[in-house]
Protein backbone atom coordinates (compact mmCIF):
# COMPACT_ATOMS: atom_id res chain seq x y z
CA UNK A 1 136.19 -21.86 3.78
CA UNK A 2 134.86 -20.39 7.39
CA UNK A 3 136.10 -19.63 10.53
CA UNK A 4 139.95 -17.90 10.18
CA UNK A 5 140.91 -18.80 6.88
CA UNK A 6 140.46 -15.92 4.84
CA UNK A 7 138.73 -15.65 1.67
CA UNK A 8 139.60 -13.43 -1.31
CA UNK A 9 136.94 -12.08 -4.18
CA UNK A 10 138.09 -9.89 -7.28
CA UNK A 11 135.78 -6.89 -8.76
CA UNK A 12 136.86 -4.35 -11.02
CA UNK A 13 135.51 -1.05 -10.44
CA UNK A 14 137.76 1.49 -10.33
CA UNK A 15 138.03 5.66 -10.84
CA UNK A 16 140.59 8.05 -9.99
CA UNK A 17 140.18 11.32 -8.97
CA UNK A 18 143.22 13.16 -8.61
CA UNK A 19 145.40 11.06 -5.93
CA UNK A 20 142.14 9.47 -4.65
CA UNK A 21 140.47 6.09 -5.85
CA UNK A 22 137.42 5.09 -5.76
CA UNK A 23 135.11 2.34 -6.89
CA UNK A 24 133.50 -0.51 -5.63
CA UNK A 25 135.11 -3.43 -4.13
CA UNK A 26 131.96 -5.78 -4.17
CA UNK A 27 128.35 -5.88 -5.71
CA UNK A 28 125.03 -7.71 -4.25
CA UNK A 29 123.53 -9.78 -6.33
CA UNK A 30 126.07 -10.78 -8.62
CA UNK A 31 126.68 -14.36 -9.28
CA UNK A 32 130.31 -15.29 -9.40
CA UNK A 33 131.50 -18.69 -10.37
CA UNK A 34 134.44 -19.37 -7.32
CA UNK A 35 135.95 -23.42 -8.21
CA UNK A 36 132.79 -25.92 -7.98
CA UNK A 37 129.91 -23.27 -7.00
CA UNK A 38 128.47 -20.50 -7.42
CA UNK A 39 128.38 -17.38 -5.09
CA UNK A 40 126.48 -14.03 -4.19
CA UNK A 41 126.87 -11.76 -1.92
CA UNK A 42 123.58 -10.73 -0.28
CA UNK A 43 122.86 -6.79 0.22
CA UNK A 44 123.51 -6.08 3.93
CA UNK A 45 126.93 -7.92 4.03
CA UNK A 46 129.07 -6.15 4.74
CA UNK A 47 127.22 -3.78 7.62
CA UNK A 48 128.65 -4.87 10.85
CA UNK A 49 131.93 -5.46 9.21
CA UNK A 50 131.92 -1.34 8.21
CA UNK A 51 132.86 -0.58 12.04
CA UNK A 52 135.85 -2.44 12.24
CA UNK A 53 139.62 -1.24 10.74
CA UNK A 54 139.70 -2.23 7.57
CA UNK A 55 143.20 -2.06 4.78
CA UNK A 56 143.46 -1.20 1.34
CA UNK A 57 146.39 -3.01 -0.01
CA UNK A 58 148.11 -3.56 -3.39
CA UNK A 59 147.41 -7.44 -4.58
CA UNK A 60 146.95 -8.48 -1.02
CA UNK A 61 150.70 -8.10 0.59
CA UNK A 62 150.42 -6.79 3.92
CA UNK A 63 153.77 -4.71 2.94
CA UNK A 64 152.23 -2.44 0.58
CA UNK A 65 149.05 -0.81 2.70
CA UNK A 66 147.90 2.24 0.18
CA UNK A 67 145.75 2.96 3.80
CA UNK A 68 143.35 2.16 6.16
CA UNK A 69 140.24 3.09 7.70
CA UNK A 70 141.27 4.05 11.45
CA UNK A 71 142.93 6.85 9.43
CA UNK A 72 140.52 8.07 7.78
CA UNK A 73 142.81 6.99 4.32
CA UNK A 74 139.76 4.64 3.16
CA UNK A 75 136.44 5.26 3.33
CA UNK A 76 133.86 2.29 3.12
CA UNK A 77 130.16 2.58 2.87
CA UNK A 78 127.50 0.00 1.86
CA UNK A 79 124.74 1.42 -0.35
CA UNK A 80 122.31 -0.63 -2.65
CA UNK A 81 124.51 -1.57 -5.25
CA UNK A 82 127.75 -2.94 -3.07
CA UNK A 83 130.45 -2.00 -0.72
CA UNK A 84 131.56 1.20 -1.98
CA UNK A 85 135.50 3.26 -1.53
CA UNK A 86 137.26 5.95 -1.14
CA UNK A 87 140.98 5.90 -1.14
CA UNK A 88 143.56 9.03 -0.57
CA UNK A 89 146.55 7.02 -2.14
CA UNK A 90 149.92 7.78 -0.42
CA UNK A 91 153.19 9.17 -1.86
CA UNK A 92 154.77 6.25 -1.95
CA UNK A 93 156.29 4.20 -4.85
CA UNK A 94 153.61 1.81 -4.19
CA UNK A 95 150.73 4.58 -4.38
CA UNK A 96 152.34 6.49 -7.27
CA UNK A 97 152.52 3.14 -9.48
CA UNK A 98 148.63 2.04 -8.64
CA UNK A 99 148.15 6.04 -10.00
CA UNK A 100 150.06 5.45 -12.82
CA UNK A 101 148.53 2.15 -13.57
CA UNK A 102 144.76 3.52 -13.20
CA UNK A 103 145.73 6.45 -15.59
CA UNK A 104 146.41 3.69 -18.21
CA UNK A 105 143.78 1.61 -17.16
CA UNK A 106 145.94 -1.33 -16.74
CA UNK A 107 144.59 -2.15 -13.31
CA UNK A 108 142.64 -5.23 -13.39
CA UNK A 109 140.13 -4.15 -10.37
CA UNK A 110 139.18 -4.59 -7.10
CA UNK A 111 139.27 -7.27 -4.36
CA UNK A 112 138.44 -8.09 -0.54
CA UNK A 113 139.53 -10.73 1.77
CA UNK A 114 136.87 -11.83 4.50
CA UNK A 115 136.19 -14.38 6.72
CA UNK A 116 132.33 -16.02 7.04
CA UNK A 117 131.50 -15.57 10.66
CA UNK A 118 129.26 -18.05 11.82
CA UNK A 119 125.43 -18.67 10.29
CA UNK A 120 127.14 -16.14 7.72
CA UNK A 121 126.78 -17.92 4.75
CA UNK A 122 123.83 -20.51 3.41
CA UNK A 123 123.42 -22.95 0.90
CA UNK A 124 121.11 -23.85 -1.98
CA UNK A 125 122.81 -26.93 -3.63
CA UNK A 126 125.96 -25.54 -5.30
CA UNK A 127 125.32 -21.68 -4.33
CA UNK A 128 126.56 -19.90 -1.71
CA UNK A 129 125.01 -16.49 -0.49
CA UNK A 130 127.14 -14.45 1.98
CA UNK A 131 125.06 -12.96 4.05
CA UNK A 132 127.61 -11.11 6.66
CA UNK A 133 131.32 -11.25 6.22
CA UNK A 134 133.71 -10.10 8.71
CA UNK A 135 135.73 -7.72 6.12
CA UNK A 136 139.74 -7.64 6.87
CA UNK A 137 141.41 -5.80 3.52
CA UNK A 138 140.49 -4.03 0.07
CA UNK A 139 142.77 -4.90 -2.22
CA UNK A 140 143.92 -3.09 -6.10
CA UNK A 141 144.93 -6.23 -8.32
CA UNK A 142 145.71 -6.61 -11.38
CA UNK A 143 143.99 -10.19 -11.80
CA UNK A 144 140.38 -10.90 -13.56
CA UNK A 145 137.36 -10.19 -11.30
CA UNK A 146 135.68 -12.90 -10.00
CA UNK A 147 132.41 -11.49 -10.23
CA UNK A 148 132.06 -10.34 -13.95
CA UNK A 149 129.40 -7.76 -13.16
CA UNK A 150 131.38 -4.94 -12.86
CA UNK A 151 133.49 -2.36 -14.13
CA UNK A 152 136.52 -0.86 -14.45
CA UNK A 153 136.14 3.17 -15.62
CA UNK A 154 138.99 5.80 -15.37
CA UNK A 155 137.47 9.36 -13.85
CA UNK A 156 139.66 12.61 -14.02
CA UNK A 157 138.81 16.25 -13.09
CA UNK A 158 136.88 17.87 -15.56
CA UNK A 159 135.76 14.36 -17.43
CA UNK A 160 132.44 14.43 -19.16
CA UNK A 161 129.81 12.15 -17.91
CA UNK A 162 129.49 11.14 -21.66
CA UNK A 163 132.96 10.58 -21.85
CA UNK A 164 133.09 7.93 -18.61
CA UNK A 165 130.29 6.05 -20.07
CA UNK A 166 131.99 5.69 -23.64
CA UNK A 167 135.13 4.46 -21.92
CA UNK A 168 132.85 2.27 -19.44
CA UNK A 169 130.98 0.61 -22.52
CA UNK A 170 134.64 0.13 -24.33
CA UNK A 171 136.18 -2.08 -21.50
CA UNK A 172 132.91 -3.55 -20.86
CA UNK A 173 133.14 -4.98 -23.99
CA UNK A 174 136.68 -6.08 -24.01
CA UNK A 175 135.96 -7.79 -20.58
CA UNK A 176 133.28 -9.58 -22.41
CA UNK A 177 135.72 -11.42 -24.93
CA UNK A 178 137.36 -12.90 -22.43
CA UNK A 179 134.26 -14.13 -20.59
């Protein structure tokens, strides 16, 4: 799909941090299996889409914004790995539940919704690389990821680094029996 239809992808990288989330919402290089093909999302992206205002939302319903970037609620950056976030979650019932949820790592992980500008996107057969997206909304969901390649890892104040790899390794391999 191009042009105004947009597109949803599923990751699941997640932390929390007090009231704040963070994570990534995509990875580069990641294959992900979407109906007939195959897609990956080419480092670079998400760059021009970075400028733009840009929602967090709770399993994609416009009602239940967690926050945004013109306020300064979300924080996106791009670095090697993927399109990286920062979210201040509100005090709302919607914001305290995604809390609650992460705490018991019952989240499934992370998603965005795009559209492929034009000469965005190329193909090789049945694989699609994205090579700009025009980025509309981060989404928490509670669905599988799409791309299988990431993580979903629970950070508090005052957790070990040993301890956030243990727990990483844990769901890593409970992803992986599903898979």
């Amino acid at each position: 799909m191009t042009g105004g239809n947009i597109e949803r992808r599923t990751f699941t990288e997640l932390r929390t941090n007090g009231r704040r989330l963070e994570g990534y919402a995509a990875t580069f290089g990641t294959e992900a299996r979407i109906g007939g093909f195959t897609e990956v999302i080419a480092p670079g992206a998400f760059r021009t889409a970075l400028t733009g205002d840009v929602l967090a939302l709770l399993d994609h319903d416009a009602s239940r914004v967690l926050g945004r970037t013109k306020s300064g609620t979300l924080r996106l950056t791009e670095d090697s790995r993927g399109l990286a976030f920062s979210l201040d979650l509100p005090d709302t019932s919607a914001g305290r539940d995604v809390l609650a949820l992460a705490e018991r790592r019952d989240l499934g992980g992370m998603s965005f919704g795009f559209v492929v500008p034009k000469g965005g996107e190329t193909w090789s057969g049945e694989k699609r690389t994205l090579h700009t997206v025009d980025l509309k909304e981060i989404s928490i969901v509670s669905a599988w990821p799409a791309y299988p390649d990431t993580e979903i890892a629970l950070r508090s104040r005052g957790e070990s680094d040993f301890e956030r790899r243990r727990r990483m390794l844990i769901l890593a391999g409970a992803r992986h029996g599903f898979d």
